[in-house]
C-alpha atoms as a PDB file:
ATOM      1  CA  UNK A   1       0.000   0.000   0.000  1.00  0.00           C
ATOM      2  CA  UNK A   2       0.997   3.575  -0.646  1.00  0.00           C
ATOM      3  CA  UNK A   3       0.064   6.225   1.570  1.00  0.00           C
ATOM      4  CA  UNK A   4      -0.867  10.067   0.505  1.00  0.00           C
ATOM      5  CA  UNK A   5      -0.416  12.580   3.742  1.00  0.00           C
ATOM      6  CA  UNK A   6      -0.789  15.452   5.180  1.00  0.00           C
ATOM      7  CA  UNK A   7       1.227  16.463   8.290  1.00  0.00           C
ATOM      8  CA  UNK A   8       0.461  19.780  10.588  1.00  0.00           C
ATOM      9  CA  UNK A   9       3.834  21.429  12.322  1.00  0.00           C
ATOM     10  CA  UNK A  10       2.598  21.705  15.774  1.00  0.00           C
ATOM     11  CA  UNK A  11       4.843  24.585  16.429  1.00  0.00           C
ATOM     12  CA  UNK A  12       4.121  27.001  13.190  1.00  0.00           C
ATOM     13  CA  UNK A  13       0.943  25.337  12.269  1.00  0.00           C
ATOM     14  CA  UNK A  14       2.402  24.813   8.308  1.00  0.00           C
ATOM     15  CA  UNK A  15       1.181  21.915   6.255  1.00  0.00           C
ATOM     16  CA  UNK A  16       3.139  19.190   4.349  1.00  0.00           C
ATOM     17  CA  UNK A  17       2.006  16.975   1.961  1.00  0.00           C
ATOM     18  CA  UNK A  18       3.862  13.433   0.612  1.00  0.00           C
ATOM     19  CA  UNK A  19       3.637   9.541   0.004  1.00  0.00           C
ATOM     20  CA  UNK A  20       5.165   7.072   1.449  1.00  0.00           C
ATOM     21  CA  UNK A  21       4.467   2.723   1.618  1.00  0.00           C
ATOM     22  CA  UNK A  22       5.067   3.073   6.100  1.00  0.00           C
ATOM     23  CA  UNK A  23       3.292   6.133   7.480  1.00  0.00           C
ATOM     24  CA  UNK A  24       4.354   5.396  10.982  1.00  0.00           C
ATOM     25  CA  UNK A  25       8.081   5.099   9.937  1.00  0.00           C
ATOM     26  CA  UNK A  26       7.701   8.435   7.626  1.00  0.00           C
ATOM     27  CA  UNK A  27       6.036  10.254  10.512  1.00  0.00           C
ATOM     28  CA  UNK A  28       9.509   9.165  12.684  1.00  0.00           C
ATOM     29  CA  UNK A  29      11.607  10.517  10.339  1.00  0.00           C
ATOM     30  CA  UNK A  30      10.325  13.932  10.130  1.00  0.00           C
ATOM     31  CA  UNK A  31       9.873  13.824  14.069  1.00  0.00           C
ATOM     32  CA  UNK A  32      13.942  12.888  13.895  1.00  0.00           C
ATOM     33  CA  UNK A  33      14.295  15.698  11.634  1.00  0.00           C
ATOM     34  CA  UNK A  34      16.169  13.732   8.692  1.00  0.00           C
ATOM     35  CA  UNK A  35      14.210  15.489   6.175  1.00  0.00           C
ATOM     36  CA  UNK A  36      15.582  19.014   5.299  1.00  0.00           C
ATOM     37  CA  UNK A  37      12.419  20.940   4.549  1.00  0.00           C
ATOM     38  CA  UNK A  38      10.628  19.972   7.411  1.00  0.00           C
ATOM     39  CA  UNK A  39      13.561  19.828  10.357  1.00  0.00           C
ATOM     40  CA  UNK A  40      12.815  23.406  11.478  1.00  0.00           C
ATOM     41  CA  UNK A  41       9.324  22.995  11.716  1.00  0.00           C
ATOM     42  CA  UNK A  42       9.004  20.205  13.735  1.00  0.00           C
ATOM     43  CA  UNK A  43       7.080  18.370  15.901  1.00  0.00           C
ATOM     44  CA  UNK A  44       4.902  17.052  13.264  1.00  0.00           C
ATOM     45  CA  UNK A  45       1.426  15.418  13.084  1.00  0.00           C
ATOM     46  CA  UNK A  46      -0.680  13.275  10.905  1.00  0.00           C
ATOM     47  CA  UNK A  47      -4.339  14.904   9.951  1.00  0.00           C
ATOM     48  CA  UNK A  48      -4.980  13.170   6.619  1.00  0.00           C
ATOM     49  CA  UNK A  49      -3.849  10.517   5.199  1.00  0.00           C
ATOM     50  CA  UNK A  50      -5.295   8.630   1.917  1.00  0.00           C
ATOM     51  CA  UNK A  51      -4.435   4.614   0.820  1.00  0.00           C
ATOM     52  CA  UNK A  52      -3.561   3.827  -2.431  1.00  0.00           C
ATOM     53  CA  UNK A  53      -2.675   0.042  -4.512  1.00  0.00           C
ATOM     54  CA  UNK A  54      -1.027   1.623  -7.079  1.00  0.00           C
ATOM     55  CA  UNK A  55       1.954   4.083  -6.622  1.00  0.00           C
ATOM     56  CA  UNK A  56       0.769   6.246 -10.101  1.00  0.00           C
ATOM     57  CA  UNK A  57      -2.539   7.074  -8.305  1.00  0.00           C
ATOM     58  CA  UNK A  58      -0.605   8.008  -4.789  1.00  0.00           C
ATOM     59  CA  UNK A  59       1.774  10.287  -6.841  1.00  0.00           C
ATOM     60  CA  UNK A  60      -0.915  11.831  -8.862  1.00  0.00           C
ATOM     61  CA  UNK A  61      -2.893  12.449  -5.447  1.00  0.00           C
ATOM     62  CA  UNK A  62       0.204  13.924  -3.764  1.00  0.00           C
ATOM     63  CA  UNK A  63       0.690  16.509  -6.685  1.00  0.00           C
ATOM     64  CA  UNK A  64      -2.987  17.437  -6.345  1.00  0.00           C
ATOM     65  CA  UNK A  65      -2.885  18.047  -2.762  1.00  0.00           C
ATOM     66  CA  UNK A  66      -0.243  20.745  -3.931  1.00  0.00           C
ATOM     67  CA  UNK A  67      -2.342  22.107  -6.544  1.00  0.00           C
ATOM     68  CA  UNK A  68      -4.763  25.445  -5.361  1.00  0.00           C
ATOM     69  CA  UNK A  69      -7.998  22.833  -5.893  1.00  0.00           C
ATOM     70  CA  UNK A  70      -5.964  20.688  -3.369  1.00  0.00           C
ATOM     71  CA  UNK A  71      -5.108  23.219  -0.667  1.00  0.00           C
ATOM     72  CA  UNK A  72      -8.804  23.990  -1.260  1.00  0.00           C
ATOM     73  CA  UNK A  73     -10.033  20.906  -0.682  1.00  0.00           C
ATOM     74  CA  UNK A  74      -7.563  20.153   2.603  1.00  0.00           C
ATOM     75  CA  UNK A  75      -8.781  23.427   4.094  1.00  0.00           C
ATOM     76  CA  UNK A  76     -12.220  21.619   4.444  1.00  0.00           C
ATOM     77  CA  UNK A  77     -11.839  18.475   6.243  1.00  0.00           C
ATOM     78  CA  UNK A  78      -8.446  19.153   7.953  1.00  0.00           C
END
């Protein structure tokens, strides 16, 4: 499975969006702060997540969670 999320900084409130097959693990890492655009911001949390089978559709979902319709969207059930 491939996993579409959305994670809220709990310090500056910002939102990040990615994929990933092990949420939990992901989560860890950006907690640890091994990923360089969200180190700064953290400590991070999960609101939304999304499961995909296929990687194309998880990609395609990340890139519209980045689009304006996305952030749209997000803004109503985060």
């Amino acid at each position: 499975m491939y996993y579409v999320y959305v994670l809220k900084s709990i310090s500056s409130g910002r939102l990040y969006k990615g994929f990933c097959t092990d949420i939990i693990h992901r989560l860890a890492e950006h907690n640890a702060g091994k990923t360089k655009s969200t180190k700064p911001f953290t400590p991070w949390e999960i609101v939304y997540f999304e499961e995909f089978e296929s990687i194309y559709d998880a990609i395609r979902r990340e890139k519209y969670f980045k689009s304006a319709a996305g952030r749209k969207f997000l803004s109503k059930v985060i």
